[in-house]
C-alpha atoms as a PDB file:
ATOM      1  CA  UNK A   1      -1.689 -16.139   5.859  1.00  0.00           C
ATOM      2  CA  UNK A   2      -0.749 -19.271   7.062  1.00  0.00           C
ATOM      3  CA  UNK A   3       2.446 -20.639   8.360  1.00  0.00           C
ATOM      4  CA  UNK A   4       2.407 -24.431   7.417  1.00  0.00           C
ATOM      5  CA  UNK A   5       5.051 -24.089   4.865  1.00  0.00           C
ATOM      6  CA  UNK A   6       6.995 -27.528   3.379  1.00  0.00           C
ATOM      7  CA  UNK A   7      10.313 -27.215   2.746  1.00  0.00           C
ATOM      8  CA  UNK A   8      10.270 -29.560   0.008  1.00  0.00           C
ATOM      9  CA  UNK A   9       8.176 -26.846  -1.894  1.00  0.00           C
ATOM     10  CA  UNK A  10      11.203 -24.231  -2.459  1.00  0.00           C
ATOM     11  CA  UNK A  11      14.462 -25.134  -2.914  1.00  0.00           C
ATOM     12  CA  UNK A  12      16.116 -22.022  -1.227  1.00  0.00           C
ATOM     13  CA  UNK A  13      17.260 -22.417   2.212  1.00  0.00           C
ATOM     14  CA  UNK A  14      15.042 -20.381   4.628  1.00  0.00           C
ATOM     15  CA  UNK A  15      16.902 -16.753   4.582  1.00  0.00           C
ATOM     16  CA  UNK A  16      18.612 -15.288   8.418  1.00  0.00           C
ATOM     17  CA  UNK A  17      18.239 -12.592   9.868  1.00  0.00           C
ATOM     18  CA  UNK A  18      20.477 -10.336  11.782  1.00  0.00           C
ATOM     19  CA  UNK A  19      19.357  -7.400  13.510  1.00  0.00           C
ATOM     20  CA  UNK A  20      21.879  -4.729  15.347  1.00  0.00           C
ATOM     21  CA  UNK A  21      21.370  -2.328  17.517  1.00  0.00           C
ATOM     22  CA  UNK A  22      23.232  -0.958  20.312  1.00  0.00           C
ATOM     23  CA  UNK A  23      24.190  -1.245  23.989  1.00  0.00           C
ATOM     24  CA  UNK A  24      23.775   1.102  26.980  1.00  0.00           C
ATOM     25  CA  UNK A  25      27.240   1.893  26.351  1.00  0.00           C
ATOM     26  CA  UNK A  26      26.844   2.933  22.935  1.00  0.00           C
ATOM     27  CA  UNK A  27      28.153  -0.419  21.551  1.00  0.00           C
ATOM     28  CA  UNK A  28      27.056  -2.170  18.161  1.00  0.00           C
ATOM     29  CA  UNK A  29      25.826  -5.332  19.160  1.00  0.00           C
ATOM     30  CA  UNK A  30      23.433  -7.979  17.727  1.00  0.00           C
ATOM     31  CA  UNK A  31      19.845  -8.382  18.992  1.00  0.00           C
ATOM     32  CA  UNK A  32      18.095 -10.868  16.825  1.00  0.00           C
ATOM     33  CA  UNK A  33      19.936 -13.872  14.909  1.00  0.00           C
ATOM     34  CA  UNK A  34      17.197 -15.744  13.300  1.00  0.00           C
ATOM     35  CA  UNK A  35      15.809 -17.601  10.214  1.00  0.00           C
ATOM     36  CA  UNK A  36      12.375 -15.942  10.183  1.00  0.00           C
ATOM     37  CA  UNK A  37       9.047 -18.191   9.883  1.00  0.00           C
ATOM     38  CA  UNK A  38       7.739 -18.164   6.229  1.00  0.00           C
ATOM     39  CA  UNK A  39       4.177 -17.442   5.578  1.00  0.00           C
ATOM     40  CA  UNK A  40       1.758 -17.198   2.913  1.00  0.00           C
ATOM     41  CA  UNK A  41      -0.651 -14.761   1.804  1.00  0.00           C
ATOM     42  CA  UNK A  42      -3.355 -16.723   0.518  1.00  0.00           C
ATOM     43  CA  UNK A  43      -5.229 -20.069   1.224  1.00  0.00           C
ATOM     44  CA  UNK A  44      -2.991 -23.038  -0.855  1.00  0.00           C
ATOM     45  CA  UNK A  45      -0.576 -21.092  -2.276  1.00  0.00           C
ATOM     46  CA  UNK A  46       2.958 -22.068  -2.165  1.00  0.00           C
ATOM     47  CA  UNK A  47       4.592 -18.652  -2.255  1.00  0.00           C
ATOM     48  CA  UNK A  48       6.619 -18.375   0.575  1.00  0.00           C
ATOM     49  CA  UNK A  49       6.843 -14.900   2.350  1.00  0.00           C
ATOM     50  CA  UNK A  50       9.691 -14.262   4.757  1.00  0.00           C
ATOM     51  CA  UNK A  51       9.298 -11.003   6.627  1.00  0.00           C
ATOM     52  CA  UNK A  52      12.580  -8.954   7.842  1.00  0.00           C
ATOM     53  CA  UNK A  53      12.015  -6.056   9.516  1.00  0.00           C
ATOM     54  CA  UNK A  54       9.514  -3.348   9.650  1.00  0.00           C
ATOM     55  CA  UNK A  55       9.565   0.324  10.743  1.00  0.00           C
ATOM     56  CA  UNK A  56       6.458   2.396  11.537  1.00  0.00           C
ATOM     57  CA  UNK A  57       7.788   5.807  11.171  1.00  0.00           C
ATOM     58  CA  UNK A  58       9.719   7.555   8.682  1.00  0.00           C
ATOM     59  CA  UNK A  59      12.703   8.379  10.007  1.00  0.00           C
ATOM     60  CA  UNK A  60      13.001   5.666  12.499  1.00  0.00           C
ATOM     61  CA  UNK A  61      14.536   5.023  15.440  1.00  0.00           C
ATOM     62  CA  UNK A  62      17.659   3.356  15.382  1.00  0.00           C
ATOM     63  CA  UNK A  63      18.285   3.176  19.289  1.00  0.00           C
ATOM     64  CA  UNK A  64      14.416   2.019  20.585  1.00  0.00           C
ATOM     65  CA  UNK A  65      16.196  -0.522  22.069  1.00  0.00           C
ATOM     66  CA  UNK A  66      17.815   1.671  24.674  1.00  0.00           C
ATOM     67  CA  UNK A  67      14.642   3.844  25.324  1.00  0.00           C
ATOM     68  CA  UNK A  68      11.278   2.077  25.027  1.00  0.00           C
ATOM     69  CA  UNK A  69      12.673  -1.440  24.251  1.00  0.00           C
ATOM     70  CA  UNK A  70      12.699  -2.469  20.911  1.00  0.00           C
ATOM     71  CA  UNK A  71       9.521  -4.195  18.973  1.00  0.00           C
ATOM     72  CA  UNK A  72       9.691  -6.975  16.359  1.00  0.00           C
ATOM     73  CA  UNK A  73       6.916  -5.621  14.144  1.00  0.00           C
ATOM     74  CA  UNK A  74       7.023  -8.997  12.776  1.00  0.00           C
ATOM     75  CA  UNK A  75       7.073 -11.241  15.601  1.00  0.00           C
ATOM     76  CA  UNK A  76       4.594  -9.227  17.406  1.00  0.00           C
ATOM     77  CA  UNK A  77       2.259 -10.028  13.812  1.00  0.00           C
ATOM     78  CA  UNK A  78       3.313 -13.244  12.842  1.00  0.00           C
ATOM     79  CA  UNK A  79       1.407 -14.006   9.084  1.00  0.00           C
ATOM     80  CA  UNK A  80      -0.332 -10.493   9.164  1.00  0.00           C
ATOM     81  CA  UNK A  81       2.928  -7.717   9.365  1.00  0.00           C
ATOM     82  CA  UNK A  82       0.930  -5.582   6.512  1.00  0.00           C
ATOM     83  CA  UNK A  83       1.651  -5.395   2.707  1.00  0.00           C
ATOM     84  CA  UNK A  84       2.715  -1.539   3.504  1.00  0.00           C
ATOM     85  CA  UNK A  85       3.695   0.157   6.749  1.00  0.00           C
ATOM     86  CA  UNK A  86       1.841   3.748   6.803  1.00  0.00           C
ATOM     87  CA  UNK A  87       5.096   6.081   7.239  1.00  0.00           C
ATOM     88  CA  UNK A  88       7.250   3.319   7.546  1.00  0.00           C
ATOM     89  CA  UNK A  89       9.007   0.613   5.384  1.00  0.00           C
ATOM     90  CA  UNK A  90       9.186  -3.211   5.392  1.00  0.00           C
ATOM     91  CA  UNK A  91      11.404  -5.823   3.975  1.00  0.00           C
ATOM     92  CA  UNK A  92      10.843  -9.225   2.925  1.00  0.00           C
ATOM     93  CA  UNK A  93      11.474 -11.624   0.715  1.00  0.00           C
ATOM     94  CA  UNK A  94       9.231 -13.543  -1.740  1.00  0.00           C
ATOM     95  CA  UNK A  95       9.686 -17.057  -3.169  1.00  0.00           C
ATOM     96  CA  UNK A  96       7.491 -18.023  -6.131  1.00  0.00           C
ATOM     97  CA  UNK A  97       7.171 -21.216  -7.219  1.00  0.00           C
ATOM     98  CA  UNK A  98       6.934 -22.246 -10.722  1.00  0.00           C
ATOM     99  CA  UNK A  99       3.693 -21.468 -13.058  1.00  0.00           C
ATOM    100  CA  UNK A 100       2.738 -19.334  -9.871  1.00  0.00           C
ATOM    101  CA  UNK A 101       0.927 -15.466 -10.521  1.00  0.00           C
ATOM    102  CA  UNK A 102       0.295 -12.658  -8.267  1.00  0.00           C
ATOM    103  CA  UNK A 103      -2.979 -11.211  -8.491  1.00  0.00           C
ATOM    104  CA  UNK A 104      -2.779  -7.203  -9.805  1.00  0.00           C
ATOM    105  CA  UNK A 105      -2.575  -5.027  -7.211  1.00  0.00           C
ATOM    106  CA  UNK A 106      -1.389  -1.497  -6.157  1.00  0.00           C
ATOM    107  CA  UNK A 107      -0.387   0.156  -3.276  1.00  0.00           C
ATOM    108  CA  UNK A 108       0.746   3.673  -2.257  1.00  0.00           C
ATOM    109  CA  UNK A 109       4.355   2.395  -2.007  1.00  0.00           C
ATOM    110  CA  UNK A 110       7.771   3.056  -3.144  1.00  0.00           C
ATOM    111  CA  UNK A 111       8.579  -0.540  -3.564  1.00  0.00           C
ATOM    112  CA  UNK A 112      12.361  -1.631  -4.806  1.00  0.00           C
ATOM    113  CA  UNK A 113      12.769  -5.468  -5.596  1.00  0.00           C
ATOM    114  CA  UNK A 114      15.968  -7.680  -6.529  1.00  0.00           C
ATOM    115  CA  UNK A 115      15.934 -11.046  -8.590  1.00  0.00           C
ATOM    116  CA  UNK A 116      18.021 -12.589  -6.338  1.00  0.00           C
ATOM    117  CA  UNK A 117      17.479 -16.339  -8.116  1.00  0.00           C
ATOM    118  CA  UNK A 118      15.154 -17.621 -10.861  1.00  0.00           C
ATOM    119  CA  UNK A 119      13.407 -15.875 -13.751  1.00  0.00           C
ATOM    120  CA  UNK A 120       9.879 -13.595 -12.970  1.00  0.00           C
ATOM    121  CA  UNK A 121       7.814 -11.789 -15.334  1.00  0.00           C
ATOM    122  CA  UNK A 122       6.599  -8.299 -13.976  1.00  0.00           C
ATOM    123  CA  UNK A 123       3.152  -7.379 -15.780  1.00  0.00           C
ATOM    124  CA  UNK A 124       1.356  -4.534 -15.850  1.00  0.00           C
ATOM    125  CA  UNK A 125      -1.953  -3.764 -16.664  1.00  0.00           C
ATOM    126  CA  UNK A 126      -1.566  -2.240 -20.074  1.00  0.00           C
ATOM    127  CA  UNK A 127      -0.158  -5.715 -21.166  1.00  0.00           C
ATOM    128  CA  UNK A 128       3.535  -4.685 -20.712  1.00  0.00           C
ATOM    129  CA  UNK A 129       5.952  -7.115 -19.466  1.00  0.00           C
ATOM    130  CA  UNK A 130       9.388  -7.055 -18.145  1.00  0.00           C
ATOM    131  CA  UNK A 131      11.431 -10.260 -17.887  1.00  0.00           C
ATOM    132  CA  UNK A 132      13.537 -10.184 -14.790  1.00  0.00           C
ATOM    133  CA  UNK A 133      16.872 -12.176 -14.062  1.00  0.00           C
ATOM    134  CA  UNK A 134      18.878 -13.110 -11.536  1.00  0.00           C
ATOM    135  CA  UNK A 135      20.714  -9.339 -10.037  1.00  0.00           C
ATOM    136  CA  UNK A 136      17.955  -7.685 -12.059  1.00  0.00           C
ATOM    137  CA  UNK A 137      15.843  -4.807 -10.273  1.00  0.00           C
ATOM    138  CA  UNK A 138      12.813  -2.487 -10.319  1.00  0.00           C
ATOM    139  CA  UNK A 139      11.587   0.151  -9.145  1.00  0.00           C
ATOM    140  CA  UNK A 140       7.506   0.152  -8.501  1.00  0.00           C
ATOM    141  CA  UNK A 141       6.583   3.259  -8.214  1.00  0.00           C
ATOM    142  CA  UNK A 142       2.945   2.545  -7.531  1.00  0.00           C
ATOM    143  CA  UNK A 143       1.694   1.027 -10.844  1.00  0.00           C
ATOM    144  CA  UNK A 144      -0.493  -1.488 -10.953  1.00  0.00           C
ATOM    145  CA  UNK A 145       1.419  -4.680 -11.506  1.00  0.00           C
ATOM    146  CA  UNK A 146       1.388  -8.378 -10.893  1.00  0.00           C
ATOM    147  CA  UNK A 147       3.917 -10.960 -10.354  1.00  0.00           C
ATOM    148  CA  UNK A 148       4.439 -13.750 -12.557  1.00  0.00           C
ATOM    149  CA  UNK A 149       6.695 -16.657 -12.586  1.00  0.00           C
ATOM    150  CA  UNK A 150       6.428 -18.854 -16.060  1.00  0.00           C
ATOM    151  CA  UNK A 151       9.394 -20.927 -15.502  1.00  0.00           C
ATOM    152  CA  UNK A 152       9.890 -24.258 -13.989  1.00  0.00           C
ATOM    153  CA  UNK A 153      11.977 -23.203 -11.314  1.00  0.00           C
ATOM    154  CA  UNK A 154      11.250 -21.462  -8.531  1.00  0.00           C
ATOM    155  CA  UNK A 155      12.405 -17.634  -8.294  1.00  0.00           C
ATOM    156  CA  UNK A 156      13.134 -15.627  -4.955  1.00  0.00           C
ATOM    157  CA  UNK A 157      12.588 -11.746  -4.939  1.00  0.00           C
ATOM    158  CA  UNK A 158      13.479  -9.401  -1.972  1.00  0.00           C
ATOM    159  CA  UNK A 159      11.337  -6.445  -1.600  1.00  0.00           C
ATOM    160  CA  UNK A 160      11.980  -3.203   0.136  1.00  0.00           C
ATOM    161  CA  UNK A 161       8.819  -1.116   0.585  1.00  0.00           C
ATOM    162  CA  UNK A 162       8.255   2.362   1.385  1.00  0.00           C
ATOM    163  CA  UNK A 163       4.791   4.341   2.007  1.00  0.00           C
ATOM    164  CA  UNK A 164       3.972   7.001  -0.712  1.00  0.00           C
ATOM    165  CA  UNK A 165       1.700   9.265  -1.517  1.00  0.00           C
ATOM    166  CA  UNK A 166      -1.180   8.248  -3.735  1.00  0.00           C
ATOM    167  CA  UNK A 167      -0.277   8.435  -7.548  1.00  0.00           C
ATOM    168  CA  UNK A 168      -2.645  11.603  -8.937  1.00  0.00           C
ATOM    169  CA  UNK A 169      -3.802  11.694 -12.294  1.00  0.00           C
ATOM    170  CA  UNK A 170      -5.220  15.320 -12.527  1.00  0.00           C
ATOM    171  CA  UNK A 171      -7.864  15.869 -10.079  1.00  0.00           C
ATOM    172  CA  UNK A 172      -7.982  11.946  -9.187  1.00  0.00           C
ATOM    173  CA  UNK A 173      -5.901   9.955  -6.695  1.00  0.00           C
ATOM    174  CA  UNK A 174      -5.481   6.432  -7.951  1.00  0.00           C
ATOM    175  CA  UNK A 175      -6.446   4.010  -5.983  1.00  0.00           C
ATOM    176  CA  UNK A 176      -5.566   1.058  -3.903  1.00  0.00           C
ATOM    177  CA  UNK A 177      -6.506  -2.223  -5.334  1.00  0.00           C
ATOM    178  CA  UNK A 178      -5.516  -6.306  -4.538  1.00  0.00           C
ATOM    179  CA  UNK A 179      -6.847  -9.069  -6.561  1.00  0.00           C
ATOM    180  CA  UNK A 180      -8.348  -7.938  -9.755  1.00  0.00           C
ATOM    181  CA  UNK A 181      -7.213 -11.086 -12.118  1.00  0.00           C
ATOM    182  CA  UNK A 182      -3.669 -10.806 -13.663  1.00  0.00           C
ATOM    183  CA  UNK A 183      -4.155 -11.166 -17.693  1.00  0.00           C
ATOM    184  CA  UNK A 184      -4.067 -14.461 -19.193  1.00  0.00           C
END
């Protein structure tokens, strides 16, 4: 991933944000106020990818920042915070520009996603597609899938993802995969 992102490429302002935590004193407070760097996931593309936040254990720790000092996950990996966090989650938010398409992939994730502006097509790999709208939302439940946006405006998604167990089909885990062509 690289971080030379244009802002002339997406039209959405680059999304804040606001992490709390707490004081020694047991107060709420605020301990990052930011608009995160965008990045991109492969070599020209114009898909920006602004990561949020990113736990590494399910359940987390909500007060880390009183006992061991808390960790950006994604400053500390700037362009490389993982698809996934193994027993953790990650949020983040997409933007696809127009005539853009993921390649397939799966993961062992829970993922939930919002259409939070544009139009994208979700396709999966039996030729099914689902054409999402703005306030629209899925739930990937680790299919194989690709993302797809056909229009000619751009389209921002926000992703929440969770680690899951591998999908089993009988005696067979499913697989893993990234990059096997989407269907044309």
């Amino acid at each position: 991933m690289s971080s030379g992102y244009d802002t002339v490429d997406s039209p959405f302002p680059v999304p804040r944000r606001v992490i709390t935590g707490h004081t020694p004193a047991g107060e709420a407070t605020v301990i990052l106020d930011e608009a995160p760097t965008p990045h991109f996931w492969a070599p020209g593309s114009r898909n920006a990818v602004h990561g949020f936040y990113q736990s590494t254990e399910t359940p987390t720790l909500n007060d880390s920042e009183l006992t061991s000092g808390w960790i950006d996950v994604i400053a500390e990996n700037p362009g490389v915070a993982g698809l996934i966090s193994r027993n953790g989650s990650t949020f983040r938010s997409i933007d696809y520009a127009p005539g853009s398409v993921s390649p397939f992939h799966r993961t062992h994730s829970l993922d939930y996603a919002i259409v939070v502006k544009g139009t994208i097509v979700l396709e999966l790999d039996n030729d099914k597609r689902v054409t999402l709208h703005e306030g629209d939302t899925v739930v990937q439940r680790g299919t194989i899938h690709a993302w797809r946006n056909e229009s000619d405006e751009w389209a921002r998604v926000y992703f929440v993802v969770l680690d899951a167990r591998p999908v089993s089909i009988g005696d067979r885990s499913l697989p893993e995969e990234w990059g096997k062509p989407s269907i044309d």
